[in-house]
Protein backbone atom coordinates (compact mmCIF):
# COMPACT_ATOMS: atom_id res chain seq x y z
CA UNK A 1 90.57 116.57 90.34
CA UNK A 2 90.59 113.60 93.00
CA UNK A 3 89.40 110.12 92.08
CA UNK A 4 85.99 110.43 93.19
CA UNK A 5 85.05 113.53 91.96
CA UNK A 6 86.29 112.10 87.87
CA UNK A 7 84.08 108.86 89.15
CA UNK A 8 81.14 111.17 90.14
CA UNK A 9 81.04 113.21 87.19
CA UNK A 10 81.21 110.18 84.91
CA UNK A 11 77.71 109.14 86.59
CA UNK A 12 74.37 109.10 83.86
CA UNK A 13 71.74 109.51 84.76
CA UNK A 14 68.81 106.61 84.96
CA UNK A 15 66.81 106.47 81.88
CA UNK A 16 63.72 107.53 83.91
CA UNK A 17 65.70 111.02 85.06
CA UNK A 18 67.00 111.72 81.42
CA UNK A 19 63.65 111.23 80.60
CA UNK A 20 62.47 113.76 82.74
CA UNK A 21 65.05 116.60 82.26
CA UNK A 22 64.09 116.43 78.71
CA UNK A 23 60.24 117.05 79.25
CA UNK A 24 60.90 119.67 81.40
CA UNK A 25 62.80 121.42 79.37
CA UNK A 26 60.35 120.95 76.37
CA UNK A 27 57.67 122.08 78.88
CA UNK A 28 59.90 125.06 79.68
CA UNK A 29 60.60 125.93 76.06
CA UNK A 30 56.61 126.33 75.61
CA UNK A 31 55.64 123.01 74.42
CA UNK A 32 52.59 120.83 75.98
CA UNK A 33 53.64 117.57 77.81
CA UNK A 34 52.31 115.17 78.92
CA UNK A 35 55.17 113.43 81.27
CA UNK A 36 54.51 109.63 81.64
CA UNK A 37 58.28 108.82 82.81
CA UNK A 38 57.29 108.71 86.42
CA UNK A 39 53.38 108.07 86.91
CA UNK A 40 53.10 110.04 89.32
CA UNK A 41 49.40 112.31 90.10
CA UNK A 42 49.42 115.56 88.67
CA UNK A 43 47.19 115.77 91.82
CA UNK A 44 47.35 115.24 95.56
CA UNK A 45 45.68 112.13 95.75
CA UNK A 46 41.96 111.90 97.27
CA UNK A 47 40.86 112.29 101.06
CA UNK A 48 39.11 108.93 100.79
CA UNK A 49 42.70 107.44 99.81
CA UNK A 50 44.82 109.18 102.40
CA UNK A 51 42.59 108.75 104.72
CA UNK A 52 42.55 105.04 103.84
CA UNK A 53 46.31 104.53 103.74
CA UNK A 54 46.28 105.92 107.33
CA UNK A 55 44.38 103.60 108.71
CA UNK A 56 46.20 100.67 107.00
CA UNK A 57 49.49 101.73 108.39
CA UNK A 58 47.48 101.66 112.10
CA UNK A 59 47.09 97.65 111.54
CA UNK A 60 48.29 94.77 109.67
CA UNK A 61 46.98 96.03 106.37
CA UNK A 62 50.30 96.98 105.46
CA UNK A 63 52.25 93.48 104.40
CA UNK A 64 52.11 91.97 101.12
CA UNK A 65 48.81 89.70 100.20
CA UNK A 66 48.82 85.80 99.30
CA UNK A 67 50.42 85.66 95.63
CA UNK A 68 46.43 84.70 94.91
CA UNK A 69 45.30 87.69 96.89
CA UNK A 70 43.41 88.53 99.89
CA UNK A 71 40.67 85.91 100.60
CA UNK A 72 38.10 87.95 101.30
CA UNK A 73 38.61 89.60 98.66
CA UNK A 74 38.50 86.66 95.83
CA UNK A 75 35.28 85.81 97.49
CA UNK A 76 33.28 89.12 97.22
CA UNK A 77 34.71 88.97 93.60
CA UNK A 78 34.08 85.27 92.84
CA UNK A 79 31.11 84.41 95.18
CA UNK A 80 30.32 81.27 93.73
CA UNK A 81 33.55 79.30 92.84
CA UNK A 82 32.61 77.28 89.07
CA UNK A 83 34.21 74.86 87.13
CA UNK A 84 35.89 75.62 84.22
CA UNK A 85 35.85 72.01 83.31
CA UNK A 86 32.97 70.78 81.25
């Protein structure tokens, strides 16, 4: 056995994989599971969405927001800014 094959099979697996394995293998023994490890859709996701992600990736809707967010977007939320102060 070389070196990197004794490294390789010393590898574990993330917590997130393990995780996984052992859901599917519940699911596979007849069990029902719900599998939250991952968060992924148990669905494609909606035409509206990909559609929308498309056209994002077409312009500059793609880059990371203000760490307050978009501006247009706290003003549709927040119209009229108020004071908190009294």
């Amino acid at each position: 056995m070389s070196m990197f094959t004794a490294r390789v099979d010393g590898l574990k697996a993330e917590k997130n994989s393990a995780q996984r394995i052992v859901a599917k293998q519940l699911e596979e023994s007849g069990r029902s599971i719900i599998d939250l490890s991952a968060g992924e859709l148990d669905e494609p996701a909606p035409a509206v969405i990909r559609d929308a992600a498309r056209e994002a990736l077409g312009t500059a809707s793609n880059r990371y927001t203000e760490t307050i967010g978009l501006p247009l977007l706290r003003r549709q939320l927040v119209p009229t800014p108020r004071s908190y102060e009294t």
